[in-house]
PDB file of N, CA and C in Angstrom:
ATOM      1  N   UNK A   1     -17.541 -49.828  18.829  1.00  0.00           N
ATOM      2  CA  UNK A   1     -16.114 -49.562  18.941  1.00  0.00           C
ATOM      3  C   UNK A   1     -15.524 -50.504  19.983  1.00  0.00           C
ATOM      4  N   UNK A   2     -14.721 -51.522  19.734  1.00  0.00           N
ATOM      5  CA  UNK A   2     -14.133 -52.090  20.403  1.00  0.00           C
ATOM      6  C   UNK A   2     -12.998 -51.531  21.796  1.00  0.00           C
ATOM      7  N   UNK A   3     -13.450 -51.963  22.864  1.00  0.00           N
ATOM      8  CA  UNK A   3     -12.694 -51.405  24.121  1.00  0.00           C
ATOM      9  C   UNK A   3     -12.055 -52.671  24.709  1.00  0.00           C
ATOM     10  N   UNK A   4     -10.682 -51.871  25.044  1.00  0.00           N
ATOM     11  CA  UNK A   4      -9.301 -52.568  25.748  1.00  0.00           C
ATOM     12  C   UNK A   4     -10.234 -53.168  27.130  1.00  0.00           C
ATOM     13  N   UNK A   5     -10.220 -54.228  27.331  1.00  0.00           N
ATOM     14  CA  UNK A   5     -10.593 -54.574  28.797  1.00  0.00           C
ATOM     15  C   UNK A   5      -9.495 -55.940  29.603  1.00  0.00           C
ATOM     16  N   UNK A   6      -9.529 -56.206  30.512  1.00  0.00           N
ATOM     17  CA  UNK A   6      -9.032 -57.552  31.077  1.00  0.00           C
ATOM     18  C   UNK A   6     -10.232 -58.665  31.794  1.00  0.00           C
ATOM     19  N   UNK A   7     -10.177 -59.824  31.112  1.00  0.00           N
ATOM     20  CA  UNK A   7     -10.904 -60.677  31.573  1.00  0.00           C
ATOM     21  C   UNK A   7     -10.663 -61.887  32.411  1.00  0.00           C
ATOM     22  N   UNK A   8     -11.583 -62.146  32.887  1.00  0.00           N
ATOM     23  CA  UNK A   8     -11.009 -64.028  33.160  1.00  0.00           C
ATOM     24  C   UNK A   8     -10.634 -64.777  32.683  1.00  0.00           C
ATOM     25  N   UNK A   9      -9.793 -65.690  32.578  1.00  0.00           N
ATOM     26  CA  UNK A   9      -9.123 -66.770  31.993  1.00  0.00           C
ATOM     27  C   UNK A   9     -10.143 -67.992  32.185  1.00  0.00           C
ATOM     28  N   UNK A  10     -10.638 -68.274  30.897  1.00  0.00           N
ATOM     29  CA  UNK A  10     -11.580 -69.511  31.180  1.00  0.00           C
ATOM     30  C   UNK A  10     -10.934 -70.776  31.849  1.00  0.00           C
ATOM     31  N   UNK A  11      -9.967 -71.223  31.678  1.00  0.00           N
ATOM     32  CA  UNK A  11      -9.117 -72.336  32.184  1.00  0.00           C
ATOM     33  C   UNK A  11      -8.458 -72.581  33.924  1.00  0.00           C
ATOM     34  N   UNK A  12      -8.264 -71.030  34.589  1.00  0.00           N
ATOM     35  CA  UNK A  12      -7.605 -70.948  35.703  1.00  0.00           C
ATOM     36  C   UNK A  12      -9.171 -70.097  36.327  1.00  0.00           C
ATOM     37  N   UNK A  13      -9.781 -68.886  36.247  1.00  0.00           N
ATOM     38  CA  UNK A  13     -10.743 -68.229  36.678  1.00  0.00           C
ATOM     39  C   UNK A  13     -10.064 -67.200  37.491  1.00  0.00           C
ATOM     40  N   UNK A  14      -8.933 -66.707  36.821  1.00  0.00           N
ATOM     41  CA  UNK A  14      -8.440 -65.166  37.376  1.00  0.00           C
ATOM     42  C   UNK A  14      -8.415 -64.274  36.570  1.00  0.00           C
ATOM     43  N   UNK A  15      -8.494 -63.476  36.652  1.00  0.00           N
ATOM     44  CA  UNK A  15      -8.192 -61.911  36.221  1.00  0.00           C
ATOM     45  C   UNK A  15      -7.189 -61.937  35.650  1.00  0.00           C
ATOM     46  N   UNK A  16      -6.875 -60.791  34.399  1.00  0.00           N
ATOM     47  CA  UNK A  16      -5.397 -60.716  33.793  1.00  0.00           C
ATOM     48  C   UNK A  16      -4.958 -61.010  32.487  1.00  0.00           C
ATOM     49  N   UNK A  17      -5.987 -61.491  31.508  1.00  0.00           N
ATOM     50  CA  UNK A  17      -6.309 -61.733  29.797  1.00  0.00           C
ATOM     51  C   UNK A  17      -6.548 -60.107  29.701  1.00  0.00           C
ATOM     52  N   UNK A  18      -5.506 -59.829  28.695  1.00  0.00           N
ATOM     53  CA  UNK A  18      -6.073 -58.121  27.970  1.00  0.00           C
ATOM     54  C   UNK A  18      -6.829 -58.646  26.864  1.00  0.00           C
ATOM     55  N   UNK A  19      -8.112 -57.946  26.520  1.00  0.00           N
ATOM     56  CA  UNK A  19      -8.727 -58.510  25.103  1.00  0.00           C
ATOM     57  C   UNK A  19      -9.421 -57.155  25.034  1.00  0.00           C
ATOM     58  N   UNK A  20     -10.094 -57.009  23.425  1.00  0.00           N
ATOM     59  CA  UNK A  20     -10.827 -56.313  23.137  1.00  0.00           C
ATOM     60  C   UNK A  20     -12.132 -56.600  23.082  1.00  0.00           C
ATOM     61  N   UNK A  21     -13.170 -56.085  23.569  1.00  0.00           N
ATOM     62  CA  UNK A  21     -14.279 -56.773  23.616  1.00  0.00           C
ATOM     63  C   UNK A  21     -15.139 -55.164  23.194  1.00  0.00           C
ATOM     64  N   UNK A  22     -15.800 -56.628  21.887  1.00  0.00           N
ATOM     65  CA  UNK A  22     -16.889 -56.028  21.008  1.00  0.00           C
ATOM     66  C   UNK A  22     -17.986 -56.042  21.533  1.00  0.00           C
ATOM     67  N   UNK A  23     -19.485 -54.951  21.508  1.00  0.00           N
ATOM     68  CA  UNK A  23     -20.572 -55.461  22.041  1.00  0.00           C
ATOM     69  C   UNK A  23     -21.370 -55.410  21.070  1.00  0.00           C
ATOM     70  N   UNK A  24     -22.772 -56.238  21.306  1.00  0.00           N
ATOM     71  CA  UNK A  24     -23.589 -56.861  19.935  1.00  0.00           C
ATOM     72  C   UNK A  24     -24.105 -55.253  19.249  1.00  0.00           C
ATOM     73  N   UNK A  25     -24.469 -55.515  18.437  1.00  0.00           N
ATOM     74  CA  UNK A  25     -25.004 -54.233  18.043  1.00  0.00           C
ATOM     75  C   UNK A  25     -26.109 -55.138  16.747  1.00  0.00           C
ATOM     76  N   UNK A  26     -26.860 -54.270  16.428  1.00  0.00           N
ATOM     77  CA  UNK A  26     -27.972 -55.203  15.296  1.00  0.00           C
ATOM     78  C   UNK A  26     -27.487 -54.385  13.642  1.00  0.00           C
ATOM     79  N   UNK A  27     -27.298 -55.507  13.305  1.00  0.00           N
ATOM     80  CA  UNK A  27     -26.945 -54.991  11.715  1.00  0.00           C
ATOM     81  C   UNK A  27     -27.986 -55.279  10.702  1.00  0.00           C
ATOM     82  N   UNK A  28     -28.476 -54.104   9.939  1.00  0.00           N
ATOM     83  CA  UNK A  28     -29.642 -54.451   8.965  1.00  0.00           C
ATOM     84  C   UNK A  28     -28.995 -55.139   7.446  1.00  0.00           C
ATOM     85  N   UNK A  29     -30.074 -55.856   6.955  1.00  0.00           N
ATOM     86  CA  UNK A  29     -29.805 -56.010   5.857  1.00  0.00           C
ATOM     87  C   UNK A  29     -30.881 -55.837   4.743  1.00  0.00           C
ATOM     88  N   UNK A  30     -30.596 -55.331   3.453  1.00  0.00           N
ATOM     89  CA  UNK A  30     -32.063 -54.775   2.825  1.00  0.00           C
ATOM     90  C   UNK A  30     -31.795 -55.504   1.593  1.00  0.00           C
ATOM     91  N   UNK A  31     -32.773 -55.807   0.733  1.00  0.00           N
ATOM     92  CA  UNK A  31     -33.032 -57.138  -0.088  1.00  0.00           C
ATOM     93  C   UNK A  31     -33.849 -56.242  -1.274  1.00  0.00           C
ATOM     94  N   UNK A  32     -33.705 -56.017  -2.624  1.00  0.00           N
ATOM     95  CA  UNK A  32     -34.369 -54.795  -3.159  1.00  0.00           C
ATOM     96  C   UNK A  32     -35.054 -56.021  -4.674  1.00  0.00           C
ATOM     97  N   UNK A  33     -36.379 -55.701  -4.574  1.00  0.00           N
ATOM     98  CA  UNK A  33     -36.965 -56.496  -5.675  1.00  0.00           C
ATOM     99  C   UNK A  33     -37.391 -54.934  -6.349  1.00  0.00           C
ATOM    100  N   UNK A  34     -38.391 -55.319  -7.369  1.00  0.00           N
ATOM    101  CA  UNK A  34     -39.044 -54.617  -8.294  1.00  0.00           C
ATOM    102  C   UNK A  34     -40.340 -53.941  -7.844  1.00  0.00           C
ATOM    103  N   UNK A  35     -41.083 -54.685  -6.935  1.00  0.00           N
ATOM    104  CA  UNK A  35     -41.777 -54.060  -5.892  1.00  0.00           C
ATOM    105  C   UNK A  35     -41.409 -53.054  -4.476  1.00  0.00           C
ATOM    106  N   UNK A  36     -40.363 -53.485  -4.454  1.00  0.00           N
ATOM    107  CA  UNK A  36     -39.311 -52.705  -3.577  1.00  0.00           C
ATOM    108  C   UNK A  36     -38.571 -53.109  -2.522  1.00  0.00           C
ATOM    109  N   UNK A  37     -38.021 -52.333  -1.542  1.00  0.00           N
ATOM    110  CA  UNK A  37     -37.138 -52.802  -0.599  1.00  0.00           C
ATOM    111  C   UNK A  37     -37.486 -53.206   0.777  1.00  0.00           C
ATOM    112  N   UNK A  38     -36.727 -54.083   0.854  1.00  0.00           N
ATOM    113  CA  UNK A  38     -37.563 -54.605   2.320  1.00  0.00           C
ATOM    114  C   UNK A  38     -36.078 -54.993   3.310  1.00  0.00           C
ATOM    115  N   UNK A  39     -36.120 -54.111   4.865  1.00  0.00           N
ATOM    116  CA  UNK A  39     -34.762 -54.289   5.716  1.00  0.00           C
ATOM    117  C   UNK A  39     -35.484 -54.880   6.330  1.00  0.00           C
ATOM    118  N   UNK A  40     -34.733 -56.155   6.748  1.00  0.00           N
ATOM    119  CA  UNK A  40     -34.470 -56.788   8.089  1.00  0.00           C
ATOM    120  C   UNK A  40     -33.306 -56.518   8.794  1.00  0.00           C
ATOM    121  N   UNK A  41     -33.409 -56.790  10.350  1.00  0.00           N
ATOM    122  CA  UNK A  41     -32.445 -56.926  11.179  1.00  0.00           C
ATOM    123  C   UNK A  41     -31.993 -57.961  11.545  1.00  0.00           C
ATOM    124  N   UNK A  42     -30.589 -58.145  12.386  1.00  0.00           N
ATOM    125  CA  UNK A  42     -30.318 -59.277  13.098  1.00  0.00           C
ATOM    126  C   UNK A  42     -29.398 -58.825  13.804  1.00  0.00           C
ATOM    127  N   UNK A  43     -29.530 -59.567  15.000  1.00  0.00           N
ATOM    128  CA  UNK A  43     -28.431 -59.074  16.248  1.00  0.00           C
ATOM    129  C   UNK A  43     -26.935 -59.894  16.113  1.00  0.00           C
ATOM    130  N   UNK A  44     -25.537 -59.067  16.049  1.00  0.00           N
ATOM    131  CA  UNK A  44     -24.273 -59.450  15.681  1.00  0.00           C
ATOM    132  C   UNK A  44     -23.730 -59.659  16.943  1.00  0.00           C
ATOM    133  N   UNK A  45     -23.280 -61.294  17.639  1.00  0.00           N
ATOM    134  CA  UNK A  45     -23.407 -61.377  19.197  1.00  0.00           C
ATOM    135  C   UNK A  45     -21.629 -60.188  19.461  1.00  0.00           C
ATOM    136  N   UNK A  46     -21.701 -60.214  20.637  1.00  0.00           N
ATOM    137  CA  UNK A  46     -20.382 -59.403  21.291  1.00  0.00           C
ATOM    138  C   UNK A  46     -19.447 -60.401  20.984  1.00  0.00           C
ATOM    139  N   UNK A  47     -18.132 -59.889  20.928  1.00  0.00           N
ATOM    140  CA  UNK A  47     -16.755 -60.999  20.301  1.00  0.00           C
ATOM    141  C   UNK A  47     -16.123 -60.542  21.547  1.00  0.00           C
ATOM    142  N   UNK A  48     -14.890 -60.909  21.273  1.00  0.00           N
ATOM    143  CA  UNK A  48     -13.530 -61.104  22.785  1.00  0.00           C
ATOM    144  C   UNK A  48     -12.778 -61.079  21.341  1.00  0.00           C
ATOM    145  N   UNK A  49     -11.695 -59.893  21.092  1.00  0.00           N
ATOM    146  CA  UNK A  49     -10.534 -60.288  20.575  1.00  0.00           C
ATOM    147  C   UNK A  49      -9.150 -60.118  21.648  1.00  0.00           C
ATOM    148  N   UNK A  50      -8.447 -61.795  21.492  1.00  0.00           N
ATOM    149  CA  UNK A  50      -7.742 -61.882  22.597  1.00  0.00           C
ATOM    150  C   UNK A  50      -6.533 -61.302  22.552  1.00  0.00           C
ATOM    151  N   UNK A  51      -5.790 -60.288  23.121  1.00  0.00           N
ATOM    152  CA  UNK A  51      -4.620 -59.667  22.563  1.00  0.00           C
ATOM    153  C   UNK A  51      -3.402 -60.783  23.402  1.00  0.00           C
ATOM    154  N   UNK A  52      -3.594 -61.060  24.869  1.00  0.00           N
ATOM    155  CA  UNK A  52      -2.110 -62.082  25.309  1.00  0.00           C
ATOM    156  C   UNK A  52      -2.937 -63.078  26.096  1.00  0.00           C
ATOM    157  N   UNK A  53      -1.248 -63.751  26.528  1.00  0.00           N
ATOM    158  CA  UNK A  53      -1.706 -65.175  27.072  1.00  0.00           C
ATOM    159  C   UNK A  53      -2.090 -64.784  28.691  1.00  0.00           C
ATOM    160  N   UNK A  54      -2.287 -65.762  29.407  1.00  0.00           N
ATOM    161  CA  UNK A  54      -2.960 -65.818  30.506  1.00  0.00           C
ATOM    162  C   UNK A  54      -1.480 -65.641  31.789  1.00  0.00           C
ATOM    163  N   UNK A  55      -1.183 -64.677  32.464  1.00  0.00           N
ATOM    164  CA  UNK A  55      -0.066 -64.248  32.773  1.00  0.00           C
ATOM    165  C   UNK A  55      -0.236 -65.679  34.521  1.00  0.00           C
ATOM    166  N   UNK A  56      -1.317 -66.071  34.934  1.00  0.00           N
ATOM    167  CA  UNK A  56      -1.505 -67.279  35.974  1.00  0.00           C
ATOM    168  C   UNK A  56      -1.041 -68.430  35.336  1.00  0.00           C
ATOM    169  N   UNK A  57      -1.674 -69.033  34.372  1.00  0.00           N
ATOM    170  CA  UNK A  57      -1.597 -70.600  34.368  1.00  0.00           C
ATOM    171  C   UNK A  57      -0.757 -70.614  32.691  1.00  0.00           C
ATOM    172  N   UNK A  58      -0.233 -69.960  32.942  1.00  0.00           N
ATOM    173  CA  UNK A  58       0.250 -69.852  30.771  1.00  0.00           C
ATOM    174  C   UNK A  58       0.025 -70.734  29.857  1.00  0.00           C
ATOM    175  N   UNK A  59      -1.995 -70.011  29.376  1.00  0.00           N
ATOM    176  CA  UNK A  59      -3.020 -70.852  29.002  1.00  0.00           C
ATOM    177  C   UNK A  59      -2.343 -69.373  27.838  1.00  0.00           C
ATOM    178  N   UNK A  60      -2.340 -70.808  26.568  1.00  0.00           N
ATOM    179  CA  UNK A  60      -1.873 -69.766  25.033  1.00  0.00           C
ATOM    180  C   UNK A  60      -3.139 -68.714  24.432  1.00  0.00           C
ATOM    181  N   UNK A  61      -2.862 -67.337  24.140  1.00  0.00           N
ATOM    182  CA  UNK A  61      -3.471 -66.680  23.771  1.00  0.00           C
ATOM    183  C   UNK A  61      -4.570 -67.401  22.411  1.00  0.00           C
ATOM    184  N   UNK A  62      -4.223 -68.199  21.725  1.00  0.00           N
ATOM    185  CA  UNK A  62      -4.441 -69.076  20.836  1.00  0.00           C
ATOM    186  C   UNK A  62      -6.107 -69.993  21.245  1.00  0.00           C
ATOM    187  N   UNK A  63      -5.569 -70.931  22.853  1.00  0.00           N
ATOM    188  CA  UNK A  63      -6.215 -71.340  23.225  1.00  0.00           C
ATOM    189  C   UNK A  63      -7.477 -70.534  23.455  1.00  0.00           C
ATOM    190  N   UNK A  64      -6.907 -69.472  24.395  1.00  0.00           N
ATOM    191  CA  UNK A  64      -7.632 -68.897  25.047  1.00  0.00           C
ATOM    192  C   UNK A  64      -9.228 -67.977  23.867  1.00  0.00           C
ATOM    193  N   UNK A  65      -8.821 -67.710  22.766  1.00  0.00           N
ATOM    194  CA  UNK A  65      -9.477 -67.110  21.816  1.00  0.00           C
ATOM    195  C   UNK A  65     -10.172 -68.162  21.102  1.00  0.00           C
ATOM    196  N   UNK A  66      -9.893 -69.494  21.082  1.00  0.00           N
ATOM    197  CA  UNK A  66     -10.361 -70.678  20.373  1.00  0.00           C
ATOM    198  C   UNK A  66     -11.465 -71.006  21.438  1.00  0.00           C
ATOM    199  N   UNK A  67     -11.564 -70.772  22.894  1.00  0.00           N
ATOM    200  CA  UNK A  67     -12.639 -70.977  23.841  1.00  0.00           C
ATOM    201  C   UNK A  67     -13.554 -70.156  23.510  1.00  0.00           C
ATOM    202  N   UNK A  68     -12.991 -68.518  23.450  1.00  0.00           N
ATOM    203  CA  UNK A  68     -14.590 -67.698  23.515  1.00  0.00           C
ATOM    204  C   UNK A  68     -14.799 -67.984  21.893  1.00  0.00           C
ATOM    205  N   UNK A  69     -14.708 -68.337  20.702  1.00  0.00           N
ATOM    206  CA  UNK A  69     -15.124 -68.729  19.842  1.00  0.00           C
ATOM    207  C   UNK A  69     -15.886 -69.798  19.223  1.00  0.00           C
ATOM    208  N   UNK A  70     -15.721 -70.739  20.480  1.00  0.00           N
ATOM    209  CA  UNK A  70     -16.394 -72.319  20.822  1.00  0.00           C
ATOM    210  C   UNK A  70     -15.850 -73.173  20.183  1.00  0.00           C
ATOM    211  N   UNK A  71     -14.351 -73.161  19.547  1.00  0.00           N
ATOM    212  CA  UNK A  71     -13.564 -73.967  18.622  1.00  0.00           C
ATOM    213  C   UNK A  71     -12.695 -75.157  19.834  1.00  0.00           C
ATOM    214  N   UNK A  72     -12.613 -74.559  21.029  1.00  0.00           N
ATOM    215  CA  UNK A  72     -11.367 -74.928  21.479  1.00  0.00           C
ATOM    216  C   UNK A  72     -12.047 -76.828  22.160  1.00  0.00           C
ATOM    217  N   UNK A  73     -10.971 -77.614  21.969  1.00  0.00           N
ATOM    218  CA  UNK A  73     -11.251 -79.192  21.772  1.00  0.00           C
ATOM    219  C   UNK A  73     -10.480 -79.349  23.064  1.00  0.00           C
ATOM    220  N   UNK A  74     -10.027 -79.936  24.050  1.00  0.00           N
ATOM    221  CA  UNK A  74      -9.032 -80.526  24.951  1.00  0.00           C
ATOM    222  C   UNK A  74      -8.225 -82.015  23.902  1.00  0.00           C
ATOM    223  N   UNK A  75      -7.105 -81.642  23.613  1.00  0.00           N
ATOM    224  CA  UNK A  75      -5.898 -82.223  23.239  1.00  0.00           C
ATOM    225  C   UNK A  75      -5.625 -83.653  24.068  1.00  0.00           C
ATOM    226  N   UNK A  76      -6.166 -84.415  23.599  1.00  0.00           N
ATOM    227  CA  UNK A  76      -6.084 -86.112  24.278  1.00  0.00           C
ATOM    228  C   UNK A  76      -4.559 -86.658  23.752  1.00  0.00           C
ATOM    229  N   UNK A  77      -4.373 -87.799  25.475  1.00  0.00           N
ATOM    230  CA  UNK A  77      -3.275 -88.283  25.208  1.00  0.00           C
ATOM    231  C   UNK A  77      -3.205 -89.452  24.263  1.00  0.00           C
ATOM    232  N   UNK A  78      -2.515 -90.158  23.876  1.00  0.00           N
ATOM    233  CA  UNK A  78      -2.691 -91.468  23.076  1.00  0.00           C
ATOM    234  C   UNK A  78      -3.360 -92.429  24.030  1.00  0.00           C
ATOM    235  N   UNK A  79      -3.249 -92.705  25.046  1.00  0.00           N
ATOM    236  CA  UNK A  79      -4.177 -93.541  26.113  1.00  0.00           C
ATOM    237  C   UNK A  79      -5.303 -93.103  25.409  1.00  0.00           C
ATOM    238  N   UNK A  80      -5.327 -91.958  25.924  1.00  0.00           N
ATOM    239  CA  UNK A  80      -6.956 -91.445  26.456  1.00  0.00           C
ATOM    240  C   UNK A  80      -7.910 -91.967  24.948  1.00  0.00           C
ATOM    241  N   UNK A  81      -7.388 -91.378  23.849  1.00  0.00           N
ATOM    242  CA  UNK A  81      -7.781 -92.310  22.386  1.00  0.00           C
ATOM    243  C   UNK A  81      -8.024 -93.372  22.444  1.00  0.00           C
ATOM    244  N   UNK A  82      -6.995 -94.366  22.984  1.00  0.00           N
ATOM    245  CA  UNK A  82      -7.112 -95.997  23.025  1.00  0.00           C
ATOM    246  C   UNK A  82      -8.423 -96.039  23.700  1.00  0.00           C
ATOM    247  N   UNK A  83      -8.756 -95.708  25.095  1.00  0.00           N
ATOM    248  CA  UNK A  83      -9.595 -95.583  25.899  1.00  0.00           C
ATOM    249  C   UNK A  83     -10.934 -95.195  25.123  1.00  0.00           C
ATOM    250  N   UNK A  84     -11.091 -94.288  24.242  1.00  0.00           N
ATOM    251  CA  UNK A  84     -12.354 -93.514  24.453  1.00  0.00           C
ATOM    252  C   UNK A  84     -12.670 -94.549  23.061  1.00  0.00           C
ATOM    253  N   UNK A  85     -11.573 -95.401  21.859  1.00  0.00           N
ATOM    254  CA  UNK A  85     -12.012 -96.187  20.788  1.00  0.00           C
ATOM    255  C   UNK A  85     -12.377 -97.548  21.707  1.00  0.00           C
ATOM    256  N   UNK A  86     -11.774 -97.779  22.868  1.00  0.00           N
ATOM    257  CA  UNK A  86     -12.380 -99.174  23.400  1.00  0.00           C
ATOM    258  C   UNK A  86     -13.868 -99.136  23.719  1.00  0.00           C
ATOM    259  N   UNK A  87     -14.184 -97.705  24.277  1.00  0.00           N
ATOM    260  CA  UNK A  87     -15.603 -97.964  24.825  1.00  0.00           C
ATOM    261  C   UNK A  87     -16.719 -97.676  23.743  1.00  0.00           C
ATOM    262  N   UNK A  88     -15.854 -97.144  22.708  1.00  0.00           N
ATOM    263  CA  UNK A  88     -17.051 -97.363  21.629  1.00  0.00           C
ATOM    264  C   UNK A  88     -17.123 -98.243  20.734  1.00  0.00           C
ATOM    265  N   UNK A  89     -16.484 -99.701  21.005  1.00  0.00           N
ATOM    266  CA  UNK A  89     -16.406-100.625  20.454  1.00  0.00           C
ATOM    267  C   UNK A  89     -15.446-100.773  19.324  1.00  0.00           C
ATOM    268  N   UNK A  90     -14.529-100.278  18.513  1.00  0.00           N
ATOM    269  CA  UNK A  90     -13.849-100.742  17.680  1.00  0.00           C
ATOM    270  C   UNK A  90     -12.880-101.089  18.017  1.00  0.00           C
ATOM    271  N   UNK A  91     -12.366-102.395  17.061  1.00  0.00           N
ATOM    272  CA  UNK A  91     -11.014-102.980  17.352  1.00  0.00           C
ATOM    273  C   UNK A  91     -10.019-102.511  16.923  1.00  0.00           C
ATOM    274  N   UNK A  92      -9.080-103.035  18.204  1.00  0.00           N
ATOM    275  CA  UNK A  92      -7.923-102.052  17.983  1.00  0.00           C
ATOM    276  C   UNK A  92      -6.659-102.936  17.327  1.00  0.00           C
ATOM    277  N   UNK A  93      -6.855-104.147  17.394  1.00  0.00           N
ATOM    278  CA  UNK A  93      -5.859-105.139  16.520  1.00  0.00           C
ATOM    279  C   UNK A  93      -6.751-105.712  15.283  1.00  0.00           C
ATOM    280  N   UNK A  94      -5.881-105.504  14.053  1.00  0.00           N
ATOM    281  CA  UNK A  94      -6.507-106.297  12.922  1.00  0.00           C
ATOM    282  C   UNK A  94      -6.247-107.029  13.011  1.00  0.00           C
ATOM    283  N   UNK A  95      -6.909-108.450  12.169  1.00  0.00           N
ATOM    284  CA  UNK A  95      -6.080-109.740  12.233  1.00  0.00           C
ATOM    285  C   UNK A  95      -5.802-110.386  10.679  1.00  0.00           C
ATOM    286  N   UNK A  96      -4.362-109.891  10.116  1.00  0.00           N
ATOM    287  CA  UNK A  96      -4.535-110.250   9.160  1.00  0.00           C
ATOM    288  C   UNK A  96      -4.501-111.988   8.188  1.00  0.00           C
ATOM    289  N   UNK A  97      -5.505-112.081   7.681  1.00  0.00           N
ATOM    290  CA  UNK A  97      -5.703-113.939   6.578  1.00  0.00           C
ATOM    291  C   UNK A  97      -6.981-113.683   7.116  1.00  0.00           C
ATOM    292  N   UNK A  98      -7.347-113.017   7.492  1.00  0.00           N
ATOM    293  CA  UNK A  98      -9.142-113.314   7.844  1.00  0.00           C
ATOM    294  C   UNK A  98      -9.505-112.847   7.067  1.00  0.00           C
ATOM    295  N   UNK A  99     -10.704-113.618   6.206  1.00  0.00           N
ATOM    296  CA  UNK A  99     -11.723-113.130   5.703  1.00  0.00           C
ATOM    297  C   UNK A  99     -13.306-113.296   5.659  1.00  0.00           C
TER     298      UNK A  99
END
């Protein structure tokens, strides 16, 4: 049963995210041949569902749920692109009549 709690804000490290937080519990699953049935288990990890945003650093509820899910990317500037395609070698001007 999911319980109301407040957590840390992964981004700032204060107190003050309301979320619901699930804890793991093991869910079976049973597989039925002609010889018969056979359950396995597996453990379902704990979730964070994030209900608001971060009331310190106004880090988006969005964000904040895309972190404990392991989705969340940091949003680069157009520099920082130019930058990160220079050091891995591709060119950044074509030159066009070359062949």
């Amino acid at each position: 049963m999911p319980a109301k709690t407040i957590i840390m804000c992964p981004f700032c490290s204060k107190e003050g995210v309301t979320a619901f937080h699930k804890p793991s519990y093991l869910q079976a699953h049973t597989s039925r041949i002609s010889a018969g049935a056979k359950t396995t288990y597996s453990r379902v990890p704990d979730k964070y569902l994030i209900q608001s945003d971060c009331p310190h650093c106004g880090a988006k509820q969005k964000d904040i749920q895309d972190w404990f899910d392991g989705k969340y990317k940091k949003k680069l500037s157009h520099e920082e692109r130019i930058e990160h395609l220079k050091k891995m070698g591709l060119p950044l001007v074509l030159k066009s009549g070359e062949i």
